[in-house]
Protein backbone atom coordinates (compact mmCIF):
# COMPACT_ATOMS: atom_id res chain seq x y z
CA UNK A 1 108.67 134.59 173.76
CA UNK A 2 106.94 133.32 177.11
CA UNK A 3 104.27 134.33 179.24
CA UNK A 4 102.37 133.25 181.91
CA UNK A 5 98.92 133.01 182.55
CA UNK A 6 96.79 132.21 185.90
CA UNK A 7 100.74 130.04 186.59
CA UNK A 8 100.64 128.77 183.76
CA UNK A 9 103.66 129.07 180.58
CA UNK A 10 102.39 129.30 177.00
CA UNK A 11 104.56 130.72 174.06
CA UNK A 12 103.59 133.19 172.11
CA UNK A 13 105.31 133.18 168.21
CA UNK A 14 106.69 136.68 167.03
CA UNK A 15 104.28 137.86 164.20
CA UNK A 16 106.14 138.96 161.02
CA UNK A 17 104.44 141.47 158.84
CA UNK A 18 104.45 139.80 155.10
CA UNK A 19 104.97 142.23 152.16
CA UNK A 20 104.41 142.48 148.66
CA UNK A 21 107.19 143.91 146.72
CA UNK A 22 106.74 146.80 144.27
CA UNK A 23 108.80 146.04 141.82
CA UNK A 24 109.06 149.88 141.49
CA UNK A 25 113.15 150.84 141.46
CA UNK A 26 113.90 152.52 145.09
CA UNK A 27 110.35 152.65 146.28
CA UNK A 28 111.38 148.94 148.33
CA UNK A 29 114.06 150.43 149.69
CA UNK A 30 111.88 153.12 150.99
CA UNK A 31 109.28 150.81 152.48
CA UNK A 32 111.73 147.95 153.88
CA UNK A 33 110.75 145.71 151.34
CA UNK A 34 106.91 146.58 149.84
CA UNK A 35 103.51 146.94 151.03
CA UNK A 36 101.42 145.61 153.22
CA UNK A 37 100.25 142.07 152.49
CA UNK A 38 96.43 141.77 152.37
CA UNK A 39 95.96 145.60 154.02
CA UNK A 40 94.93 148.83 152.66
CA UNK A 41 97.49 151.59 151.54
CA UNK A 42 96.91 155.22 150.58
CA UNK A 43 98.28 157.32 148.26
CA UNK A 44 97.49 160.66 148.29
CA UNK A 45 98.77 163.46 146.38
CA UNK A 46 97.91 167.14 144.34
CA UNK A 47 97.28 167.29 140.45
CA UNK A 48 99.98 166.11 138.17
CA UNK A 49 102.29 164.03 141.43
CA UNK A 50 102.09 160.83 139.72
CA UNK A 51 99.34 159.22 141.75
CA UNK A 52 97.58 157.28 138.75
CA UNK A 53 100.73 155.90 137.34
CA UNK A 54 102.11 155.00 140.71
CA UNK A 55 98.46 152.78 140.72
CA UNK A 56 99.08 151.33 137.13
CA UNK A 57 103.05 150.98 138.04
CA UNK A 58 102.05 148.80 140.96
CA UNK A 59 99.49 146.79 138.91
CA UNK A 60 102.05 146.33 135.71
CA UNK A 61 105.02 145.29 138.44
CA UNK A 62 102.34 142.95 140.41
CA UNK A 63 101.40 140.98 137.27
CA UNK A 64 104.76 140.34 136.19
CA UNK A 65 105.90 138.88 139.51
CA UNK A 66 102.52 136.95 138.80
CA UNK A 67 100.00 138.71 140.62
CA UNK A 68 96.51 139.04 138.91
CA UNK A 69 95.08 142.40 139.86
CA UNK A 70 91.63 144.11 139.82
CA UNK A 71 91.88 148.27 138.93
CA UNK A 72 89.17 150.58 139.27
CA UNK A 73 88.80 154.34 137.96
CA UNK A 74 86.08 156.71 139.58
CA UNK A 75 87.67 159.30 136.92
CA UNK A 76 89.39 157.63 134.02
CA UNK A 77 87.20 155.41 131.66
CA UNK A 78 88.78 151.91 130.76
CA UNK A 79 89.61 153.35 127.29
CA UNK A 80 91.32 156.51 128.31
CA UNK A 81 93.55 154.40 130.97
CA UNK A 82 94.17 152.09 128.24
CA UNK A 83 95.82 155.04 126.49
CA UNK A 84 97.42 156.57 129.29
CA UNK A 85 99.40 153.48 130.20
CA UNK A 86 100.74 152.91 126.70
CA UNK A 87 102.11 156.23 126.58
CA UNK A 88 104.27 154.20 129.42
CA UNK A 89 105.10 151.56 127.26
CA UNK A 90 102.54 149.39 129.19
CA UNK A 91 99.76 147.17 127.14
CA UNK A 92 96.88 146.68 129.49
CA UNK A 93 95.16 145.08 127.10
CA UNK A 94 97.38 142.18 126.62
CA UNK A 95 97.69 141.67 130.10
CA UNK A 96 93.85 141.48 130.18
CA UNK A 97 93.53 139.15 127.55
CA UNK A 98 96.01 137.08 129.21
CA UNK A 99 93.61 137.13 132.26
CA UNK A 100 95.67 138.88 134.95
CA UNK A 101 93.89 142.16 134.86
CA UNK A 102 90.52 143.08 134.83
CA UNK A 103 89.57 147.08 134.35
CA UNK A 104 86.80 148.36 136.15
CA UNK A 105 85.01 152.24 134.90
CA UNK A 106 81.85 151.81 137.48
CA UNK A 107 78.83 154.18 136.02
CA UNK A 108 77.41 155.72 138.65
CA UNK A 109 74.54 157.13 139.07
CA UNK A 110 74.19 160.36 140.86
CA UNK A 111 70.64 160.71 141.67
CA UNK A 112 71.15 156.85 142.95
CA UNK A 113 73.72 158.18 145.42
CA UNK A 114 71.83 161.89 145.97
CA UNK A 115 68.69 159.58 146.84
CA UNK A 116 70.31 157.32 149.36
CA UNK A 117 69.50 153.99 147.29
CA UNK A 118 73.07 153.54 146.74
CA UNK A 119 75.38 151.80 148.92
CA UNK A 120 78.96 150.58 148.67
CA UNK A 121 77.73 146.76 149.05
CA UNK A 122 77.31 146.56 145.61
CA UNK A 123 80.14 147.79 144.01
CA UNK A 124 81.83 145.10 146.37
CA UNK A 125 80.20 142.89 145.09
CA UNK A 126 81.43 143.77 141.66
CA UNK A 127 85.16 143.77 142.72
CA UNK A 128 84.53 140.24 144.45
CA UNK A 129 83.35 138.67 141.46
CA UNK A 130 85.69 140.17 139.19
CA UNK A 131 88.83 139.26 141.54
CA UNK A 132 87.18 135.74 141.99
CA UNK A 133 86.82 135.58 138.11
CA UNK A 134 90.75 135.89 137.64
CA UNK A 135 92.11 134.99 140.77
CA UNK A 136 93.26 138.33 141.59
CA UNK A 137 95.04 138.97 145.29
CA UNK A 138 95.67 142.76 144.17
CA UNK A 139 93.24 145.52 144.06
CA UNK A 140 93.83 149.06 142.98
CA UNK A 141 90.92 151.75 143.25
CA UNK A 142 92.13 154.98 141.54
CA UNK A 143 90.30 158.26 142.26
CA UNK A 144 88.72 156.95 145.59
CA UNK A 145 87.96 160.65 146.39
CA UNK A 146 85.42 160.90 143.31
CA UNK A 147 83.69 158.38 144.76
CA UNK A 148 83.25 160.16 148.45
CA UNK A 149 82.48 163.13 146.99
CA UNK A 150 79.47 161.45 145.51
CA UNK A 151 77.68 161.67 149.01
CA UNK A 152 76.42 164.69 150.23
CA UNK A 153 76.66 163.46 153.96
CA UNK A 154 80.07 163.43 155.43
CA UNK A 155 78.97 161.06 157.43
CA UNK A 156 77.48 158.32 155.47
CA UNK A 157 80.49 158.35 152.90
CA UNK A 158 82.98 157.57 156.26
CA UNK A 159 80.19 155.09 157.05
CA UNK A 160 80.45 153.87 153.50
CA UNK A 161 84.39 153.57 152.96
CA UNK A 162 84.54 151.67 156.82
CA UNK A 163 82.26 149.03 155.19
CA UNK A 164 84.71 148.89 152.19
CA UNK A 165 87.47 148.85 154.27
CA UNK A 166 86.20 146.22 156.83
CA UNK A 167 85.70 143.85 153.43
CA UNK A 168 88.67 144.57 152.08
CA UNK A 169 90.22 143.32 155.20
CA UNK A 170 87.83 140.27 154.81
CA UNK A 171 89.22 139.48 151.91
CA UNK A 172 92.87 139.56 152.43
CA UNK A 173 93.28 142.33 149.55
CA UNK A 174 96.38 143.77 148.75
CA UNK A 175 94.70 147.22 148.56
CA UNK A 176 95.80 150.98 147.20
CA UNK A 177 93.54 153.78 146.77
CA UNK A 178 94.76 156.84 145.45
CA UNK A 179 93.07 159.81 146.56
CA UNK A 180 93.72 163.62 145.55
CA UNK A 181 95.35 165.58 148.60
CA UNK A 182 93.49 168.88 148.93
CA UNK A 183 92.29 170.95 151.65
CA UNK A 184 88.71 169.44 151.47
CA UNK A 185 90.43 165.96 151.89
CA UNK A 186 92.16 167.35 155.18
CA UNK A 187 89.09 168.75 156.42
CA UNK A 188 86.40 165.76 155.82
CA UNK A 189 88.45 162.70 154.31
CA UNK A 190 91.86 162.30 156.86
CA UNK A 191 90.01 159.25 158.51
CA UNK A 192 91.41 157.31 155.60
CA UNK A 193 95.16 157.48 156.75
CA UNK A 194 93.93 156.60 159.90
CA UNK A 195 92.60 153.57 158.11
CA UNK A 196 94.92 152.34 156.06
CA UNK A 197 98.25 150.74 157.24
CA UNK A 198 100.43 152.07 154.91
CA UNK A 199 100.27 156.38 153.95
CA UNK A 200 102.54 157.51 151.47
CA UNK A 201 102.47 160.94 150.37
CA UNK A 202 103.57 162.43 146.81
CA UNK A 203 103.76 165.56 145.83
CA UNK A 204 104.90 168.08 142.57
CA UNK A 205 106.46 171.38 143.88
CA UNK A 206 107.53 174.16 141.95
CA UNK A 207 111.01 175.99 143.77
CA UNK A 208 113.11 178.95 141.43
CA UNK A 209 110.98 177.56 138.75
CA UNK A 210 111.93 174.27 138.70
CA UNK A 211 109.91 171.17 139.36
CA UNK A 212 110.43 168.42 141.45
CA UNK A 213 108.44 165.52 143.07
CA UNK A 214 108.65 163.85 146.43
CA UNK A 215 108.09 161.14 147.93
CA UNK A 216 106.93 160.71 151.68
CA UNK A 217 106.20 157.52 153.88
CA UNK A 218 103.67 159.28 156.88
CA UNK A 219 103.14 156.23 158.67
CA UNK A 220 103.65 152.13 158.34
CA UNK A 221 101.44 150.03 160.95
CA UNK A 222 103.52 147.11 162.01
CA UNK A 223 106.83 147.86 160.16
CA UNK A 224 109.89 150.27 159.99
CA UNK A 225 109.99 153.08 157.20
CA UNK A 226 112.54 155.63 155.79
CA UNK A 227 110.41 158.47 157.08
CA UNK A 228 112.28 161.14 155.17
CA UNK A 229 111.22 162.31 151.94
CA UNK A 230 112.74 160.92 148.78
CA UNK A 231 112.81 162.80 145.37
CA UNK A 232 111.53 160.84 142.59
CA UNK A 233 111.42 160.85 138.62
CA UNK A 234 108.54 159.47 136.19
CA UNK A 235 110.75 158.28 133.41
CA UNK A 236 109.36 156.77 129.82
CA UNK A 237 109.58 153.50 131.89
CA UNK A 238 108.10 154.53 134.87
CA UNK A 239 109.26 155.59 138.22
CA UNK A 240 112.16 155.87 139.81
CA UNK A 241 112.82 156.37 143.57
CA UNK A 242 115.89 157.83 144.94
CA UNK A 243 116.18 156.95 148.68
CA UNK A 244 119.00 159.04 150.13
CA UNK A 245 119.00 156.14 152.22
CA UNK A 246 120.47 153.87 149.94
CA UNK A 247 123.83 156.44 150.45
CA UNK A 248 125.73 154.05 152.66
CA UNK A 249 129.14 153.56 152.89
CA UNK A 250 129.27 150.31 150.58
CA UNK A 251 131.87 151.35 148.80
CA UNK A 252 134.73 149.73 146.91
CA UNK A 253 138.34 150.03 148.09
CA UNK A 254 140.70 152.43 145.94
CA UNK A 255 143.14 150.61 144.03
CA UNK A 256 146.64 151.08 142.48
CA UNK A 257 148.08 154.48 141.79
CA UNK A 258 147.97 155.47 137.82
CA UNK A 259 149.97 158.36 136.48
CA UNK A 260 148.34 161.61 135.29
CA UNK A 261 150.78 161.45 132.51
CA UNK A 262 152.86 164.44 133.92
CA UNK A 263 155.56 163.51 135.89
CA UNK A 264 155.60 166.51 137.95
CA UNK A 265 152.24 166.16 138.81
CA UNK A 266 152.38 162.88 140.09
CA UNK A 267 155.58 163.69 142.45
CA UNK A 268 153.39 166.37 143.73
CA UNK A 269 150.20 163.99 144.44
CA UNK A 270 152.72 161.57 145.82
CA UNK A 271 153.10 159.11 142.98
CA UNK A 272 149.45 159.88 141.13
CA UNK A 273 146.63 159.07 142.16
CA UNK A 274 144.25 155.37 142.62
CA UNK A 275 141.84 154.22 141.18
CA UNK A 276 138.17 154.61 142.20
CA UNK A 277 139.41 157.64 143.77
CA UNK A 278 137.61 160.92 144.26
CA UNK A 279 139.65 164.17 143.33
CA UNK A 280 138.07 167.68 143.73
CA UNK A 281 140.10 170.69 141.50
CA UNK A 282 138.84 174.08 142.53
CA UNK A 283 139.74 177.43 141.67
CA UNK A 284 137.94 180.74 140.50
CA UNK A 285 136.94 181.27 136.81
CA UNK A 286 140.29 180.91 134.44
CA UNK A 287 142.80 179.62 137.15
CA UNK A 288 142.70 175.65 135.03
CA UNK A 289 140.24 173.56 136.16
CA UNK A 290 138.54 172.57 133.26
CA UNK A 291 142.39 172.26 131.80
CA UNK A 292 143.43 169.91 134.30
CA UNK A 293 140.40 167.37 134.29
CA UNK A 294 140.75 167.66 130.55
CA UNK A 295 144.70 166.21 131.01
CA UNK A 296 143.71 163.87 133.55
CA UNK A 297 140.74 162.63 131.18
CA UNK A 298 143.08 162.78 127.91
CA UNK A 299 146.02 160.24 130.16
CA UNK A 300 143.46 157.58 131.18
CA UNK A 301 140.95 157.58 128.09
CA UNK A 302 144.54 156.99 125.63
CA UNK A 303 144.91 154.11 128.57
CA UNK A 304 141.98 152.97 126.57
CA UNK A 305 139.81 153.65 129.57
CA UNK A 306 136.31 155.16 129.07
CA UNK A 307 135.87 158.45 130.33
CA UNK A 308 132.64 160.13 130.62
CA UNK A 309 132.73 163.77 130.96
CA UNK A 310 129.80 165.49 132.40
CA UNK A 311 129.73 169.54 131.34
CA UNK A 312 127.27 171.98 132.86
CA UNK A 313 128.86 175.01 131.82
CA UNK A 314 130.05 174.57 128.05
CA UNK A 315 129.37 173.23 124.86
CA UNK A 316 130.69 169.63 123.68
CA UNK A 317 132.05 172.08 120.30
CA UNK A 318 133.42 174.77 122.48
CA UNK A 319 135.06 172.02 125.14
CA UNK A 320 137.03 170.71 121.56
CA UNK A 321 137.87 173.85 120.33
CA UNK A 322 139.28 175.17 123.78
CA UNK A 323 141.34 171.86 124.46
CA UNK A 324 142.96 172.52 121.34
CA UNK A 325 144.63 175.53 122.35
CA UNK A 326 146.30 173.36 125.23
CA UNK A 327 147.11 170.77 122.85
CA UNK A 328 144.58 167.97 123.65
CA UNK A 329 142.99 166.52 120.84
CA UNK A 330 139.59 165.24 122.08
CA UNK A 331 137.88 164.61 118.77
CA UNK A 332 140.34 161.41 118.17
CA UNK A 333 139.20 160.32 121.78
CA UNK A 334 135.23 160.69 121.17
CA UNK A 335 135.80 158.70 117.97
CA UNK A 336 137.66 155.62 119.57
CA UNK A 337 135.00 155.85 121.90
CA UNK A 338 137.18 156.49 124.86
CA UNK A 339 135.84 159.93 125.58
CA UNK A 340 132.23 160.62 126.06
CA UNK A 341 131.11 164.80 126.43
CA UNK A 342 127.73 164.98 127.61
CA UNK A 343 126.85 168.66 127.89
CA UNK A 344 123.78 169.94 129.32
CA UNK A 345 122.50 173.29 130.81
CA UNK A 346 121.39 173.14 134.40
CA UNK A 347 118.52 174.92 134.19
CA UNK A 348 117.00 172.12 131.58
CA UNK A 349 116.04 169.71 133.81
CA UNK A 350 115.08 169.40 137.62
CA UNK A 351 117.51 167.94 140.44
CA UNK A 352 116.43 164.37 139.92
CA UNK A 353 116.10 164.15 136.17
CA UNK A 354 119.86 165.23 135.75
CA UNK A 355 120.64 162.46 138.29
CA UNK A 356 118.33 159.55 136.75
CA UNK A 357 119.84 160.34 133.16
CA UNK A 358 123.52 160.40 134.71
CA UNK A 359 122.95 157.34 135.96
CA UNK A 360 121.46 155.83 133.39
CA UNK A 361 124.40 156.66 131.00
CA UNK A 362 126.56 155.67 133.36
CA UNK A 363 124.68 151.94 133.23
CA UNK A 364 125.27 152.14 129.39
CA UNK A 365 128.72 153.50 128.71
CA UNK A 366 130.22 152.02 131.85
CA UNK A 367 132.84 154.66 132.27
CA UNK A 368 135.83 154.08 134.49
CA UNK A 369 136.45 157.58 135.29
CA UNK A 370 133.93 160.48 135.45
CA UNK A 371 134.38 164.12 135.21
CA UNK A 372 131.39 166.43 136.40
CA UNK A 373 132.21 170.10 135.47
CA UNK A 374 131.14 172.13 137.50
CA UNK A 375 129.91 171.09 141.13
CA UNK A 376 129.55 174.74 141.54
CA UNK A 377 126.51 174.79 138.75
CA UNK A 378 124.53 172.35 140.42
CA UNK A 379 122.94 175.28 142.80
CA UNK A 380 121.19 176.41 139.20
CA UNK A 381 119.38 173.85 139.13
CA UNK A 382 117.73 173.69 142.49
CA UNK A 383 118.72 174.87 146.27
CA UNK A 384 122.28 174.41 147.98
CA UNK A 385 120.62 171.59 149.93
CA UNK A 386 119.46 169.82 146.39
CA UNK A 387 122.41 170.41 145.03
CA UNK A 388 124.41 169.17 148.06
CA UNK A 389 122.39 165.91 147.86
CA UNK A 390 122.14 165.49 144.21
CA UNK A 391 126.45 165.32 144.69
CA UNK A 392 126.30 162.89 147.65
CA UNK A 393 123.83 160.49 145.58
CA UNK A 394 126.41 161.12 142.63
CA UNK A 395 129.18 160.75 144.63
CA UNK A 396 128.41 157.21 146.42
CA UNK A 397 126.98 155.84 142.95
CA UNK A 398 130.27 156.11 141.77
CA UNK A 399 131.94 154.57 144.44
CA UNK A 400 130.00 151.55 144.36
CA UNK A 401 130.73 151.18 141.06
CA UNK A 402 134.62 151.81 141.86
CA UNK A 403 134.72 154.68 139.10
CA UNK A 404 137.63 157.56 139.25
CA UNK A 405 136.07 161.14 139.50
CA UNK A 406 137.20 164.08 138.90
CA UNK A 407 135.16 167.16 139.98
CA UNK A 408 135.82 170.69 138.97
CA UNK A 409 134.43 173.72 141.15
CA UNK A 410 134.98 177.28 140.91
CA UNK A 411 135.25 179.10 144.14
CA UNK A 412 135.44 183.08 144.60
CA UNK A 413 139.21 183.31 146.39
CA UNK A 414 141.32 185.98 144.27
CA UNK A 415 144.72 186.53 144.14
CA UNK A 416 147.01 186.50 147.72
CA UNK A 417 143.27 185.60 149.20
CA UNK A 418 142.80 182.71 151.92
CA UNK A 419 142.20 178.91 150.68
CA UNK A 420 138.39 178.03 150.16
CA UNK A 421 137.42 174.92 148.97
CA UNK A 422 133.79 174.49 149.94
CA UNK A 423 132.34 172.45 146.99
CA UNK A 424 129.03 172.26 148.88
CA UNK A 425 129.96 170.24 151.25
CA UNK A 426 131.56 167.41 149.28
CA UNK A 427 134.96 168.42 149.93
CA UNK A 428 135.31 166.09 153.02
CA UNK A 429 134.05 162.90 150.73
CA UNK A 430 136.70 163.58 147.92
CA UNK A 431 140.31 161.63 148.45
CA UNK A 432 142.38 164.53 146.83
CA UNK A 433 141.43 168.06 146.65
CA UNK A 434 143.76 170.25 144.54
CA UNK A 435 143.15 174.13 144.67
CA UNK A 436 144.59 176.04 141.42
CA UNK A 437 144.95 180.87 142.33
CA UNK A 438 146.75 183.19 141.04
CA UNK A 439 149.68 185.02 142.34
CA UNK A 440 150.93 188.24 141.55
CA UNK A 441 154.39 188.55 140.86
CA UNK A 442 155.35 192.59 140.34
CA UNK A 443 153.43 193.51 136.81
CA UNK A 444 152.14 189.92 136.00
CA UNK A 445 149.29 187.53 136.96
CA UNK A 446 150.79 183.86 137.59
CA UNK A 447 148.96 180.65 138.50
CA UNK A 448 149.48 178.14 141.76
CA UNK A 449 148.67 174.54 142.03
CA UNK A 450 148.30 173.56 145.93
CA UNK A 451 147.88 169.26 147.29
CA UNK A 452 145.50 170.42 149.87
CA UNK A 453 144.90 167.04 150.79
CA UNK A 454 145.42 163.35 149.54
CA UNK A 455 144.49 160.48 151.15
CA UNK A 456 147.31 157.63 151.70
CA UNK A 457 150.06 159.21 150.01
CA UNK A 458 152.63 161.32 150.66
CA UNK A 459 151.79 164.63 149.00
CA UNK A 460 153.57 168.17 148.45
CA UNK A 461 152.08 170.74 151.09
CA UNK A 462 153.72 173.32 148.75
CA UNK A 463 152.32 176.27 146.52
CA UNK A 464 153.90 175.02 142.97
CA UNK A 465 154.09 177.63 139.71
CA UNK A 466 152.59 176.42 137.11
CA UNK A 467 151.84 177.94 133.41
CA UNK A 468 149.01 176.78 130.51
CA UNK A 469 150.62 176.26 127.79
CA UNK A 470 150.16 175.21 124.08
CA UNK A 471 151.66 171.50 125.47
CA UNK A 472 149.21 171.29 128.56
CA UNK A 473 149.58 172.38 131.97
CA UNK A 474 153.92 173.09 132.61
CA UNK A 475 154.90 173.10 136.30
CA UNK A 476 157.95 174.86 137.51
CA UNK A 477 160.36 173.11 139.63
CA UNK A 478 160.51 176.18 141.61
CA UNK A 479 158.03 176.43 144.70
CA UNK A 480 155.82 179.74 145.32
């Protein structure tokens, strides 16, 4: 880029903000690619949001991409974090005996500070030497607000943290403080966002009794951001980010058609259905959902193709007792390891710890097809708007990996009542959606099978009879 100045042209080079990975899975994402490089970020957060073991996180993930780091505690002693970390997995002390990490408790002492005699110079000078002594371009300060506190004077702690700040800045430190978000700390300690390049905000909420964290970028001096908020997990090996952001459309292309093993089925669907497709079966409670996905599941798993099937609403026992009756025999499936029933009750876990574990066995069992019965459940677990996004993040992760799904979701339509297919909002992602009623026909109840839609093929737009039977679903010839 040119300018001019007093008629003359000089060129001015575009300055790139540098950035130091995390390391931490999805928080990158979030921040374009890390933090700052040499600046100051915040985190700040209530009790129990993860603050600290974002800090030692950051410090564990720094020192394996070869980062020495300094960490100091104005509430843990070097000990206790010793402690906490390995209940992560993570052996500080090993890493400080290798010489990448030194562990700083400072004892302060409060009649020092009360008196005015004490001054942040000095405890710089204790991080300098201890960063000079292993070469450490990282610095983590946990508990920065038990330090503040400390002074009595509003005033002369902001003095105090704008002379740590202004040598932090000296000394090209890749800095985080964590500092507890209270009421207090909007009132007399908000200066420090306005510090600090980088804010990101966590917090631990509590909605229809179930917990979930979050994850918030406020600002990002010098760089772009995904400013929403992001749910996020602390799993046995630390945390996990889940950027709605990373739900793009790379996706991978649907492939050949495979039959559902029933012939009439797949004239209806217009020759079966492809794979890495997405088909939605809804219906209200006893119209054949769970039936159907159970067929569709028994065809490709004796394909020898994995199928994991997710169950929010019954038992892995009952689920093999109840296919028997429709003559599927699941248990030979499970044991040639074809057929995978996880079942799990929706009010067990928050939103984004049913989505890190379905990932993660996902990741180990490598399914090509996956069932999740039922979408409708999901709203147990959290809000419609969780529960909306929890599907979407399902939804693309499956795609990427080009798996089959088959979703089941009960709707409230009775018999002779208009189509509904809702399904939260996922219905207009899915490549087939099949709806399954009732019909009464003079003194009995029958059942319906309707190809609402399906993508690329050339599909039935008829109600069909169909019956549930001790040989699996039987469709009549015979439109409704």
């Amino acid at each position: 880029m040119s300018k001019k100045n007093d008629g003359k042209t000089f060129t001015v080079e575009p300055q790139f903000l540098q950035k130091t990975p995390t390391k931490i899975e999805g928080l990158d994402e979030v921040l374009l690619g890390g933090l700052p490089t040499g600046r100051l970020t915040i985190i700040n957060g209530g009790p129990g949001a993860g603050k600290t073991i974002l800090g030692l996180e950051l410090l564990i993930r720094g020192t394996e991409a070869g980062n020495p780091a300094v960490f100091i505690s104005f509430e843990e002693t070097d000990e206790a974090m010793r402690r906490n970390a390995l209940s992560m997995g993570w052996d500080l002390a090993k890493i400080e005996k290798a010489g990448d990490l030194a562990l700083i408790n400072p004892e302060i002492n409060y009649d020092v500070v009360a008196s005015g005699e004490f001054n942040i110079e000095g405890l710089c000078a204790i991080l300098e030497g201890q960063a000079k002594r292993i070469g450490a371009n990282i610095l983590i300060i946990d508990a920065v607000d038990m330090l503040m506190r400390l002074f009595d004077d509003p005033a002369r702690a902001r003095s105090q943290m704008i002379t740590l700040h202004r040598w932090l800045n000296e000394r090209k430190l890749t800095a985080v403080m964590t500092v507890k978000s209270t009421e207090s700390y909007q009132q007399e300690f908000n200066y420090l966002d306005f510090m600090a390049d980088c804010v990101i905000k966590i917090d631990q909420r509590v909605e229809e009794q179930i917990t979930t964290r979050r994850l918030h970028v406020l600002k990002y001096r010098g760089s772009d951001f995904s400013s929403r908020e992001h749910p996020f997990v602390i799993s046995k090996n630390g945390i996990i980010v889940m950027p709605l952001s990373s739900v793009n459309l790379i996706q991978q292309a649907t492939g050949k058609f495979v039959s559902s093993e029933n012939k009439k089925l797949d004239e209806i669907l217009g020759g079966g259905y492809r794979r890495g497709s997405s088909i939605l079966i809804s219906g209200p409670s006893g119209s054949g959902k769970t039936s159907l996905a159970f067929m569709l599941s028994s065809a490709a798993a004796k394909r020898g193709e994995r199928v994991l099937y997710l169950s929010l609403e019954q038992s892995e026992t009952a689920l093999i007792s109840e296919m028997k009756s429709v003559g599927l025999n699941l248990e030979s499936l499970i044991e040639q390891k074809t057929l995978r029933i996880t079942a799990v009750m929706p009010e067990a876990l928050g939103m984004e710890e049913h989505l890190y574990r379905i990932i993660q066995e996902i990741d180990e069992y490598k399914p090509e097809h996956l069932v999740l019965d039922a979408i409708s459940a999901t709203t147990r677990i959290g809000s419609k708007k969780a529960a909306m996004e929890f599907l979407i993040r399902l939804y693309h992760t499956a795609k990427r990996r080009g798996i089959t799904c088959i979703y089941t979701n009960r709707i409230f339509s009775g018999i002779d009542e208009d189509i509904e297919i809702s399904g939260l909002g996922i219905s207009s992602l899915v490549d087939s959606a099949i709806i399954l009623n009732y019909f009464r026909d003079k003194d009995e109840i029958g059942r319906t099978l309707l190809v609402l839609k399906s993508r690329g093929t050339n599909h039935s737009n008829r109600y069909h009879k169909f019956k549930i039977t001790d040989n699996g679903i039987v469709i009549d010839d015979s439109a409704k």
